[in-house]
C-alpha atoms as a PDB file:
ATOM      1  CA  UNK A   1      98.544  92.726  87.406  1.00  0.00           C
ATOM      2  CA  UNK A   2     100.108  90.877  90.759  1.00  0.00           C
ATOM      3  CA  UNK A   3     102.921  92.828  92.410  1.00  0.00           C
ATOM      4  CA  UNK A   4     105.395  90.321  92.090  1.00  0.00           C
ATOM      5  CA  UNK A   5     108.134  90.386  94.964  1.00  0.00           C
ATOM      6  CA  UNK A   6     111.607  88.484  95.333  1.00  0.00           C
ATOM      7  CA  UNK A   7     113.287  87.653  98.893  1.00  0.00           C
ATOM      8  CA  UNK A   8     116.877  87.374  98.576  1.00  0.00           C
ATOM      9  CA  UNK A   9     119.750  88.703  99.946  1.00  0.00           C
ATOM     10  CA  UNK A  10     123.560  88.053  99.287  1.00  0.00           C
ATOM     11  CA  UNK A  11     124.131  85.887 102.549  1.00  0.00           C
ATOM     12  CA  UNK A  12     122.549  82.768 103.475  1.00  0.00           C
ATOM     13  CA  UNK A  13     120.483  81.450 107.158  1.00  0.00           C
ATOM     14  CA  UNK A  14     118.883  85.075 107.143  1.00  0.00           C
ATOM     15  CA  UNK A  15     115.388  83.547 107.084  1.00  0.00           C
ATOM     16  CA  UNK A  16     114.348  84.271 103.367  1.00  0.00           C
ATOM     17  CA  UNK A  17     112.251  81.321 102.845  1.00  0.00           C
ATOM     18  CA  UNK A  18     110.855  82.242 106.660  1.00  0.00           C
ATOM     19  CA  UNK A  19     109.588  85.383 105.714  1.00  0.00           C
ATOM     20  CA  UNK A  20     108.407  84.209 101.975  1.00  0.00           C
ATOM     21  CA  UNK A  21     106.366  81.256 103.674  1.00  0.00           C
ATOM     22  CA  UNK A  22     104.966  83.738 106.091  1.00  0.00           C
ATOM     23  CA  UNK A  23     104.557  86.768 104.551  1.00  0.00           C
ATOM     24  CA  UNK A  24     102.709  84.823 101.652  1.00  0.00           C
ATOM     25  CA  UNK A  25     100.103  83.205 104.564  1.00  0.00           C
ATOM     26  CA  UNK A  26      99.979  86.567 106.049  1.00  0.00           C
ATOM     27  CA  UNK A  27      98.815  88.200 103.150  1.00  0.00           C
ATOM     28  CA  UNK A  28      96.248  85.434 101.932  1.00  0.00           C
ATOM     29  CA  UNK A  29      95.189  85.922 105.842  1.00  0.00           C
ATOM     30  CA  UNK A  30      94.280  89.169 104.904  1.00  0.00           C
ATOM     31  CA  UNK A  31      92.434  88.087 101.718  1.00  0.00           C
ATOM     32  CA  UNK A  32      94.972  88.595  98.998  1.00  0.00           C
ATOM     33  CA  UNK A  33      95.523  85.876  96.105  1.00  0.00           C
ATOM     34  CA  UNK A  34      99.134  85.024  96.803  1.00  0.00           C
ATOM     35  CA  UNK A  35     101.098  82.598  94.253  1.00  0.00           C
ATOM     36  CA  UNK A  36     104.989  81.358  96.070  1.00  0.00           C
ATOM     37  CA  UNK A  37     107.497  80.710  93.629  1.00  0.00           C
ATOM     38  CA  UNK A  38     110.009  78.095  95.255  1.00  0.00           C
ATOM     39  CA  UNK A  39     113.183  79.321  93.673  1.00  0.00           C
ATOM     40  CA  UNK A  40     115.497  77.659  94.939  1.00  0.00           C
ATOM     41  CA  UNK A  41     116.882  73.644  94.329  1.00  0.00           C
ATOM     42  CA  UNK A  42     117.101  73.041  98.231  1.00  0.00           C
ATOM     43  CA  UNK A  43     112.916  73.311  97.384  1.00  0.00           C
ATOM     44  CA  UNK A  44     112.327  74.207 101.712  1.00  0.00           C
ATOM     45  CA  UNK A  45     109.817  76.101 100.752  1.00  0.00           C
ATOM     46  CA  UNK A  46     107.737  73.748  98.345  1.00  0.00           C
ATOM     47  CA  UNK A  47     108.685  70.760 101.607  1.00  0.00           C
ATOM     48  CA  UNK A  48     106.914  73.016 103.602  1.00  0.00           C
ATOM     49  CA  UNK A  49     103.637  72.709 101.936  1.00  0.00           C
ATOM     50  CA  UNK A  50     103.756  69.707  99.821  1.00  0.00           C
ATOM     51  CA  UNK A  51     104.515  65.852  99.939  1.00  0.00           C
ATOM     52  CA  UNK A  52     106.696  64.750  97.142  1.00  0.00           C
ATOM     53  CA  UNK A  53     103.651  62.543  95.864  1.00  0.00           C
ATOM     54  CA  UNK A  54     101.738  65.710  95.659  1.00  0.00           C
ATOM     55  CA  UNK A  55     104.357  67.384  93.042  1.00  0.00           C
ATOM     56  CA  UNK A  56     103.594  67.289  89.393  1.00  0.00           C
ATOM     57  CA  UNK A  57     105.782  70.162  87.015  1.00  0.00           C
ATOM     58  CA  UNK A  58     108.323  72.247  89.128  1.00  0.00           C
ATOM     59  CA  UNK A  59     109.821  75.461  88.137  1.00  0.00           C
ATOM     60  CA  UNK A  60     112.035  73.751  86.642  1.00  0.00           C
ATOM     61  CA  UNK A  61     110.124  72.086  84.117  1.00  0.00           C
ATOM     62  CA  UNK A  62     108.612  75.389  83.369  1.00  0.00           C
ATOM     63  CA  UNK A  63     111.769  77.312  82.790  1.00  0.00           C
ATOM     64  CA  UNK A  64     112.971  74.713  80.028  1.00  0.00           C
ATOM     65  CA  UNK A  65     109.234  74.521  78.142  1.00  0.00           C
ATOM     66  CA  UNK A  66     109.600  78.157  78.044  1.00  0.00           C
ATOM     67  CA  UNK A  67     112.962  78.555  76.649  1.00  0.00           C
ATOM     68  CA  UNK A  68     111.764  75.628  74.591  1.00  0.00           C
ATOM     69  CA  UNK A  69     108.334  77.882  73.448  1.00  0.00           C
ATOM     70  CA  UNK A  70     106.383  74.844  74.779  1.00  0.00           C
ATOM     71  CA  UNK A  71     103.221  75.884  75.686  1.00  0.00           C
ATOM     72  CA  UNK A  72     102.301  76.360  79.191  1.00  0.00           C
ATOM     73  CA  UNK A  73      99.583  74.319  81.063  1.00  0.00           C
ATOM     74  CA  UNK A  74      99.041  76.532  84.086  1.00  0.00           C
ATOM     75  CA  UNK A  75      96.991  73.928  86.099  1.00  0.00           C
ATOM     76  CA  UNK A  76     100.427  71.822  85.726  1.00  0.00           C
ATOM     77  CA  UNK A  77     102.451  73.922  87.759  1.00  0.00           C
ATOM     78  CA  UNK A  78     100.157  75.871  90.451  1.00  0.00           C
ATOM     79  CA  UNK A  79     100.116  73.551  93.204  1.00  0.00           C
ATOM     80  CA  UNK A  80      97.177  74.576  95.865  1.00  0.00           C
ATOM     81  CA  UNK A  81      97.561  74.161  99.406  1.00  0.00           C
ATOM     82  CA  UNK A  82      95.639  74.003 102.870  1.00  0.00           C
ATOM     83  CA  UNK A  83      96.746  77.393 104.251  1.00  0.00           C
ATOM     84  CA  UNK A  84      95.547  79.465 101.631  1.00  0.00           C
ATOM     85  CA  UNK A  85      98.385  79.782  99.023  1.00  0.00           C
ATOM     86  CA  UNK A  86      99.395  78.386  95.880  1.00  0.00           C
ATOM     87  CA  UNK A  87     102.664  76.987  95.088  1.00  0.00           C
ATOM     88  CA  UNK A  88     105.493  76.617  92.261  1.00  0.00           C
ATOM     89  CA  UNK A  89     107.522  74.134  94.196  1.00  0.00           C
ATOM     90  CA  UNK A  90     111.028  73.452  93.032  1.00  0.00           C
ATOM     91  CA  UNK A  91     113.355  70.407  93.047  1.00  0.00           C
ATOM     92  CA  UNK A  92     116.891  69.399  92.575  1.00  0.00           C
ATOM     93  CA  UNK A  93     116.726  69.715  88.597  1.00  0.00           C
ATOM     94  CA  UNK A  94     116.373  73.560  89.002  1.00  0.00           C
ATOM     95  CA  UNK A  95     120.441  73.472  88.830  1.00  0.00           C
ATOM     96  CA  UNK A  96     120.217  72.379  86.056  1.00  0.00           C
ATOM     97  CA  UNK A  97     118.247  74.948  84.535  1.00  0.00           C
ATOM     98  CA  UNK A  98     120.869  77.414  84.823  1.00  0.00           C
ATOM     99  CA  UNK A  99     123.309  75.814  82.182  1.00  0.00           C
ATOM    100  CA  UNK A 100     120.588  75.833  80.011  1.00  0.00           C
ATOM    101  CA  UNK A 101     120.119  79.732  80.767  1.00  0.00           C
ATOM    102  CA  UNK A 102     123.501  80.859  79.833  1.00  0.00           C
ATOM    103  CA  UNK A 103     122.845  80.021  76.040  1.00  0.00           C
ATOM    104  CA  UNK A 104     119.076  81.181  76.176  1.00  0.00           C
ATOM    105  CA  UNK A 105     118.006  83.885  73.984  1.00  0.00           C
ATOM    106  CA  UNK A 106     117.039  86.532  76.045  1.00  0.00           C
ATOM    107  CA  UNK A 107     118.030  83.935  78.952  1.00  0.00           C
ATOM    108  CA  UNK A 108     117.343  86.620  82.086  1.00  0.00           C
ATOM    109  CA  UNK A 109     113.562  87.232  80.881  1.00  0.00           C
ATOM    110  CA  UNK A 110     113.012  83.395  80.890  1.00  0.00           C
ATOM    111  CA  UNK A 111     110.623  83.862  84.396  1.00  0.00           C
ATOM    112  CA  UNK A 112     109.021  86.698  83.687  1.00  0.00           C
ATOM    113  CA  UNK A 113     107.860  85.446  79.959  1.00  0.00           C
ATOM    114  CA  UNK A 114     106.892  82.013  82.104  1.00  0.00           C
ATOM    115  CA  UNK A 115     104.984  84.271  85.270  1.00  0.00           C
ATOM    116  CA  UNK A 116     103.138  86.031  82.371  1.00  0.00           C
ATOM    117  CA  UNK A 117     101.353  82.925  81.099  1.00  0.00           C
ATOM    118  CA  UNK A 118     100.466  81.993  84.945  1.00  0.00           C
ATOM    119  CA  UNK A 119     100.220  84.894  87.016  1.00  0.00           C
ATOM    120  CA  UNK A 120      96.273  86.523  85.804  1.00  0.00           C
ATOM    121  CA  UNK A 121      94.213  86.273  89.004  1.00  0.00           C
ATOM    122  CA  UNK A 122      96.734  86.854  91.852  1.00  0.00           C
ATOM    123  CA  UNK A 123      97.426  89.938  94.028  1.00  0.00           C
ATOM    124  CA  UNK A 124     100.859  88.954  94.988  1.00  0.00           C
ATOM    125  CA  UNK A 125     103.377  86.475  93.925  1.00  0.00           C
ATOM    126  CA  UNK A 126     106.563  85.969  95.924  1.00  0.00           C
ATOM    127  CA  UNK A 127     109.952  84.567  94.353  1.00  0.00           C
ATOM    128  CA  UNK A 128     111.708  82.862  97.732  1.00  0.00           C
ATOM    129  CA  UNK A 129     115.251  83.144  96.213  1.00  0.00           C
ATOM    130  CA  UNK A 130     118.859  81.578  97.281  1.00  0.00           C
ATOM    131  CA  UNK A 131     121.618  83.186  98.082  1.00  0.00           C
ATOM    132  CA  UNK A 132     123.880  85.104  95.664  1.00  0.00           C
ATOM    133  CA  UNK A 133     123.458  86.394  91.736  1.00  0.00           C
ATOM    134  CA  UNK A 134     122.836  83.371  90.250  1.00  0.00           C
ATOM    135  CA  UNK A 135     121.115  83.059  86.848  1.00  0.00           C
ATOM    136  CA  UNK A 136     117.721  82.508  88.670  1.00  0.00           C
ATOM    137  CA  UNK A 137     118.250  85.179  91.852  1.00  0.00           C
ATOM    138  CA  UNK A 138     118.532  87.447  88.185  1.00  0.00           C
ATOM    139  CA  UNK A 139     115.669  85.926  85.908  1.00  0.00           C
ATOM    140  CA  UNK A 140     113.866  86.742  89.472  1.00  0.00           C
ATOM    141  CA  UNK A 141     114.481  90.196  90.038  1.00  0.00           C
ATOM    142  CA  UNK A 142     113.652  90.740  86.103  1.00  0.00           C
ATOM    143  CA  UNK A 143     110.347  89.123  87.066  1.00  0.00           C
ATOM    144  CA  UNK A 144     109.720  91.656  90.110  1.00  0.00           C
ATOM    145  CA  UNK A 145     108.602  94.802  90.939  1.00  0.00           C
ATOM    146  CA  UNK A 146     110.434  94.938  94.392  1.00  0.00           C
ATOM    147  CA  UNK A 147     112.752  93.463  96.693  1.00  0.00           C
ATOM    148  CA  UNK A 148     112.684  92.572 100.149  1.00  0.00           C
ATOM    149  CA  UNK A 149     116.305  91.598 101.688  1.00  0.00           C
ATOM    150  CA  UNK A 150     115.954  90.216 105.381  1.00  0.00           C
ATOM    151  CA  UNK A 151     118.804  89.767 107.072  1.00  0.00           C
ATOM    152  CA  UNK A 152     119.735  88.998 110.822  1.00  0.00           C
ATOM    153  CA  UNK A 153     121.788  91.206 113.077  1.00  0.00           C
ATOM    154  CA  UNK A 154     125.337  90.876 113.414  1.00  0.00           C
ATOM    155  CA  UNK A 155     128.836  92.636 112.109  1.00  0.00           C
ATOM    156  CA  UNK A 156     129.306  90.007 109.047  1.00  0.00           C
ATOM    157  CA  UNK A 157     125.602  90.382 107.810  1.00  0.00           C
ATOM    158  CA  UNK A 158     126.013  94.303 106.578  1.00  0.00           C
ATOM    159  CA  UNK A 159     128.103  93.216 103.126  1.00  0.00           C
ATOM    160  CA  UNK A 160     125.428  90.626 102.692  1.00  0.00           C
ATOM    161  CA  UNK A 161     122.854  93.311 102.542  1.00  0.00           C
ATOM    162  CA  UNK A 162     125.073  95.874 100.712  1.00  0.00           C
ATOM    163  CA  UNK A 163     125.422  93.533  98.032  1.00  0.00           C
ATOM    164  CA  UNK A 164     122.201  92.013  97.679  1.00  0.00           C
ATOM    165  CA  UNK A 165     121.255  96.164  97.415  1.00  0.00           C
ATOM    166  CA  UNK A 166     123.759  96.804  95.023  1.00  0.00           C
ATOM    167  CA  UNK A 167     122.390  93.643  93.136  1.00  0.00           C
ATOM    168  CA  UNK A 168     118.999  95.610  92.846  1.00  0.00           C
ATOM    169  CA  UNK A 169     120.594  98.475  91.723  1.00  0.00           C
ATOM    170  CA  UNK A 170     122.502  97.067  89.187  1.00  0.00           C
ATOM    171  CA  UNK A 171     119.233  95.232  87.659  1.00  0.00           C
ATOM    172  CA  UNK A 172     117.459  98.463  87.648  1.00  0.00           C
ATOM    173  CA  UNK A 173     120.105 100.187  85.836  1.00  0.00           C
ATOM    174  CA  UNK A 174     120.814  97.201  83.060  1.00  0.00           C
ATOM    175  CA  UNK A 175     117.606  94.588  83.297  1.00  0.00           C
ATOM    176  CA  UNK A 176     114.261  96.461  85.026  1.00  0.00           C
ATOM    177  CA  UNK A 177     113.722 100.114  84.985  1.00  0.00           C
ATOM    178  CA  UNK A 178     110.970  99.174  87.352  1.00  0.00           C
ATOM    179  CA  UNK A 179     112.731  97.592  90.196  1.00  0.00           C
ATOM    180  CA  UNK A 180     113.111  99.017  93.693  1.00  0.00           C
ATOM    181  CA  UNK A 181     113.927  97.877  97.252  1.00  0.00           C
ATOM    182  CA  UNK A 182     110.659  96.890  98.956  1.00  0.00           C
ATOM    183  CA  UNK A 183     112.342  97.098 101.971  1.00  0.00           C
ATOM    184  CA  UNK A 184     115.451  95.574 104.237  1.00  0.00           C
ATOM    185  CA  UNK A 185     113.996  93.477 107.015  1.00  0.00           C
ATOM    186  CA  UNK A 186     115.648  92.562 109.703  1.00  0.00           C
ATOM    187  CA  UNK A 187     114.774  89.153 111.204  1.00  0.00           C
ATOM    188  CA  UNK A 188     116.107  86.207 113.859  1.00  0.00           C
ATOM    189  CA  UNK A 189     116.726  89.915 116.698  1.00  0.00           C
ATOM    190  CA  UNK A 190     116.974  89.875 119.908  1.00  0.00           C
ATOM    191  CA  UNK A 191     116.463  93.082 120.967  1.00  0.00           C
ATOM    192  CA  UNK A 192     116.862  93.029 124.443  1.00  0.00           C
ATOM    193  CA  UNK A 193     121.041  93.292 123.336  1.00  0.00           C
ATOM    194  CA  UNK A 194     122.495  96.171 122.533  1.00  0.00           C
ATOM    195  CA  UNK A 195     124.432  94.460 119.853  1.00  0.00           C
ATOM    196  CA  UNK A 196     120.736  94.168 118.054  1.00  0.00           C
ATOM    197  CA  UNK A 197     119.624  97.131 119.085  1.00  0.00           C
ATOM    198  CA  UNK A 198     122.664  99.007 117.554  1.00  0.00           C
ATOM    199  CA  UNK A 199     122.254  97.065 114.190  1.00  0.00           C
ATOM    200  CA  UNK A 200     118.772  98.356 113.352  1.00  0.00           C
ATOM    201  CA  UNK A 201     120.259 101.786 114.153  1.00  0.00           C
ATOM    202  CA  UNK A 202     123.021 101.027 111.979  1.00  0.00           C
ATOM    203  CA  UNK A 203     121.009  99.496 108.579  1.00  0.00           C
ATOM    204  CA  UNK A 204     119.196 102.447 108.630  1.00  0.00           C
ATOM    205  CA  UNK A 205     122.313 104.952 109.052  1.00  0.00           C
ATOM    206  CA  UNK A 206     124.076 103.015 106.806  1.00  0.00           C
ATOM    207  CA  UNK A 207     121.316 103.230 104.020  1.00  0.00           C
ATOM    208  CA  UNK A 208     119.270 106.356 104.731  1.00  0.00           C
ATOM    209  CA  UNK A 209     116.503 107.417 102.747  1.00  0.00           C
ATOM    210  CA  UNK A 210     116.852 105.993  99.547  1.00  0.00           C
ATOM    211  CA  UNK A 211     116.631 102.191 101.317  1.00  0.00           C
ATOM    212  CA  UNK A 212     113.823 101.513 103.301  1.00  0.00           C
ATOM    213  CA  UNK A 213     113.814  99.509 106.336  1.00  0.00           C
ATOM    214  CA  UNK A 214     110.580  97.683 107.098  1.00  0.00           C
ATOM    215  CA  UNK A 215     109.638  99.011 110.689  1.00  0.00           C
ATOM    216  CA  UNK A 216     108.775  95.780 111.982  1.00  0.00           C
ATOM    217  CA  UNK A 217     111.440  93.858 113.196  1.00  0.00           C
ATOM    218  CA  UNK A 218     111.374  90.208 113.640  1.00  0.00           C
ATOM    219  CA  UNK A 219     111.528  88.773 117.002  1.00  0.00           C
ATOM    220  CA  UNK A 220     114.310  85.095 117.346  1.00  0.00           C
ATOM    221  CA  UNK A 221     112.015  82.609 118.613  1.00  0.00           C
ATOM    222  CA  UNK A 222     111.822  79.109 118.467  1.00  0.00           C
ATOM    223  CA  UNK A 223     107.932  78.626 117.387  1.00  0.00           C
ATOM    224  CA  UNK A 224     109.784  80.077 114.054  1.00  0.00           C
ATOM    225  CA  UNK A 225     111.808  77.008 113.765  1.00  0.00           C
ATOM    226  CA  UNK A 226     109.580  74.819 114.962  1.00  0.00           C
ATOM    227  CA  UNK A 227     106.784  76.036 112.576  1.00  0.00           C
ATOM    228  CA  UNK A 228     108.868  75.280 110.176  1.00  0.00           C
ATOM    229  CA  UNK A 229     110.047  71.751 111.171  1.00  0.00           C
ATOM    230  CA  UNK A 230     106.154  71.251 111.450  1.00  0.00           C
ATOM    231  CA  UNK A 231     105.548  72.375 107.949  1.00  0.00           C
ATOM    232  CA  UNK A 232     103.322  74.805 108.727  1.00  0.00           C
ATOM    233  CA  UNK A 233     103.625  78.790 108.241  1.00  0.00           C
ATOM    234  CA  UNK A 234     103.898  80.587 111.954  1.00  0.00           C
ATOM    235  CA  UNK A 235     100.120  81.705 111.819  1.00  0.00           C
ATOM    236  CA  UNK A 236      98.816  77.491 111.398  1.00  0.00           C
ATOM    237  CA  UNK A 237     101.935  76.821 114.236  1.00  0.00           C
ATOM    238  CA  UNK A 238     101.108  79.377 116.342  1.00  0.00           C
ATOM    239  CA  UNK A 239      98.677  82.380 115.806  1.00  0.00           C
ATOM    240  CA  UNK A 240      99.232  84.252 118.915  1.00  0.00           C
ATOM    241  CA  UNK A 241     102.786  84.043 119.020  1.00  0.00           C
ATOM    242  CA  UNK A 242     104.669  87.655 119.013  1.00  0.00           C
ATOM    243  CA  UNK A 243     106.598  85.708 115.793  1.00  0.00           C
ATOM    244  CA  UNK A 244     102.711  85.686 114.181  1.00  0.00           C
ATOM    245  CA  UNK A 245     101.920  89.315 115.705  1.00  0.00           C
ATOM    246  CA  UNK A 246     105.618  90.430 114.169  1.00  0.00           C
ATOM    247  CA  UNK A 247     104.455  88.358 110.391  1.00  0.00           C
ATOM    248  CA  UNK A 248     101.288  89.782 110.855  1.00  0.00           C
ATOM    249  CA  UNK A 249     102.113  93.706 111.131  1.00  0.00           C
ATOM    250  CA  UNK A 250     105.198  92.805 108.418  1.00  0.00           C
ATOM    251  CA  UNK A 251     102.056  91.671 105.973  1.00  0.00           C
ATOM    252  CA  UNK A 252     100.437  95.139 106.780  1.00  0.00           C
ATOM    253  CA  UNK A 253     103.505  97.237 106.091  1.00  0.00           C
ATOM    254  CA  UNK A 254     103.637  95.268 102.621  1.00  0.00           C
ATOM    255  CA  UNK A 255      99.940  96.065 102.225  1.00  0.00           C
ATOM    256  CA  UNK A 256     100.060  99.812 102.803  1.00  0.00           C
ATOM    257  CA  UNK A 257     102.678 100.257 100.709  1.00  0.00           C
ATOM    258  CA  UNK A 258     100.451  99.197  97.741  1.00  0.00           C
ATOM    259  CA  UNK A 259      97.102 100.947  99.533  1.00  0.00           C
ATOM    260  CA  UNK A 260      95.741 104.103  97.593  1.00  0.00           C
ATOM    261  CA  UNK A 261      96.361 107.656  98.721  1.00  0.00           C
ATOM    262  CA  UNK A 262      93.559 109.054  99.765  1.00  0.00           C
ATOM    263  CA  UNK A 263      93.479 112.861  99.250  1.00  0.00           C
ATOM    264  CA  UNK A 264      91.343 115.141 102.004  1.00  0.00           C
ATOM    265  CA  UNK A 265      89.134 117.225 100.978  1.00  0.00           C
ATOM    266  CA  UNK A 266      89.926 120.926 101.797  1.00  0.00           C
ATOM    267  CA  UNK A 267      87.533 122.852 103.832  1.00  0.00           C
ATOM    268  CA  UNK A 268      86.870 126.638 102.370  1.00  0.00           C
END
C-alpha cells in the first residue's frame, strides 16, 4: 500500500502546489513510484506537467463515476509525464463535484473508494489540496495517511496553520483514526531576518511535540517561481540550486520517516 499524503493548509500563496510538484519529483528522484493528485479546480499543478491536448479524464470525472459506481478505467485517468511522475490532473469542473458530494452516500470516502481502484503499484501518492475545508480538502484527508501543512513566515500565517492542524485533528477524531501531521513546513524564508528566524522558533513553541516541524526549511528564491512559470519541478529548472538542495533533503526527511528501524545487536 502507497503512503498517501495531502498538502494543504488553511491559508492560501504558502507554496502547497510548490512543495507537492517538488516533493513528488524529489521522491521519484530517489526511485519511489509517486502518483500527484491535482486537487484543486485552479489545476496549477496538472498545467505544470501537461498540455490541455494531453488531458483525457480529470479527477473530476473520476469522483462522479465513483459516486455513480461506474467502473474505473485506471489507464483513463493516470496521466504519465517526462520527469518521472504520474498525474491526476484536475480542471474547472472539479467545483462542480462538490454539489454533487453533499448528497453522496458516504460523500467524504468518495476519493479514497476512487484511490483504491488506482493506487496498486505506487510508493507515494500526493493530494496537492486548496485552501480551506472544502468537501474535497476532506474527501482528501479521508484518503491520507498524513499531512504536510507548509506555510510561509509571517504574523498572519500562524491561524492558517492552527487551523489547517485543527482540521487534521478533527478528521482523526470523526473521519480517519489513522491520520496524523506529517509535518509543518515552512517555505518562501528568508532567514537572514530575524522576523523569519523568530517564526521557525515560534511554530515549533507554539506546537511542541505533538506537531512536528520538518527540519528543513525552504529557502525564497526566484528559480522557485521561475521553475514554475517554466513548467518544470525545481530539480529539471535547476538541480544545483539551494531551492533543489532544500527539496532534495525535504524528500529525505519524508523518506526516513517511512525507513525501517533497525535494531543493534547487543554485545554480551
Amino acid at each position: 500500500m502507497p503512503k498517501v499524503i495531502t498538502i494543504t493548509n488553511e491559508k492560501g500563496g504558502v507554496a502547497k502546489t510548490t512543495t507537492t510538484i517538488n516533493l513528488g519529483v524529489g521522491l521519484a528522484r530517489h526511485r519511489k513510484k509517486v502518483l500527484l493528485v491535482d486537487c484543486n479546480m485552479q489545476s496549477d499543478l496538472t498545467s505544470c506537467f501537461l498540455g490541455e491536448d494531453e488531458i483525457q479524464s480529470t479527477l473530476a470525472d473520476a469522483m462522479i463515476q465513483t459516486m455513480d459506481g461506474s467502473p474505473i478505467e485506471k489507464l483513463d485517468f493516470i496521466h504519465p509525464t517526462k520527469e518521472g511522475v504520474d498525474v491526476i490532473p484536475a480542471e474547472k469542473a472539479l467545483i462542480g463535484v462538490e454539489s454533487h458530494l453533499v448528497t453522496a452516500l458516504s460523500r467524504e470516502s468518495i476519493l479514497r473508494r476512487f484511490l483504491e481502484q488506482v493506487q496498486e503499484g505506487y510508493d507515494y501518492v500526493l493530494l496537492d489540496c486548496p485552501a480551506g475545508l472544502s468537501q474535497i480538502v476532506i474527501n482528501a484527508m479521508v484518503a491520507s495517511d498524513g499531512v504536510i501543512i507548509p506555510t510561509e513566515p509571517g504574523t498572519d500565517s500562524f491561524s492558517g496553520v492552527y487551523g489547517a492542524v485543527e482540521n487534521v485533528r478533527k478528521i482523526k477524531n470523526l473521519l480517519n483514526p489513522s491520520l496524523d501531521v506529517t509535518g509543518i513546513l515552512i517555505t518562501k524564508a528568508d532567514l537572514r531576518t530575524n522576523l523569519h528566524r523568530r517564526f521557525a522558533l515560534q511554530i515549533k513553541e507554539m506546537f511542541g511535540p505533538s506537531v512536528p516541524v520538518f527540519r528543513q526549511i525552504i529557502p525564497d528564491r526566484i528559480a522557485v517561481g521561475n521553475s514554475k512559470e517554466s513548467r518544470k519541478s525545481i530539480f529539471a529548472y535547476d538541480a544545483r540550486s539551494d531551492a533543489a538542495i532544500a527539496y532534495d533533503n525535504l524528500t529525505k526527511e519524508v523518506l526516513s520517516l517511512d525507513a525501517p528501524i533497525k535494531k543493534q545487536s547487543r554485545t554480551r
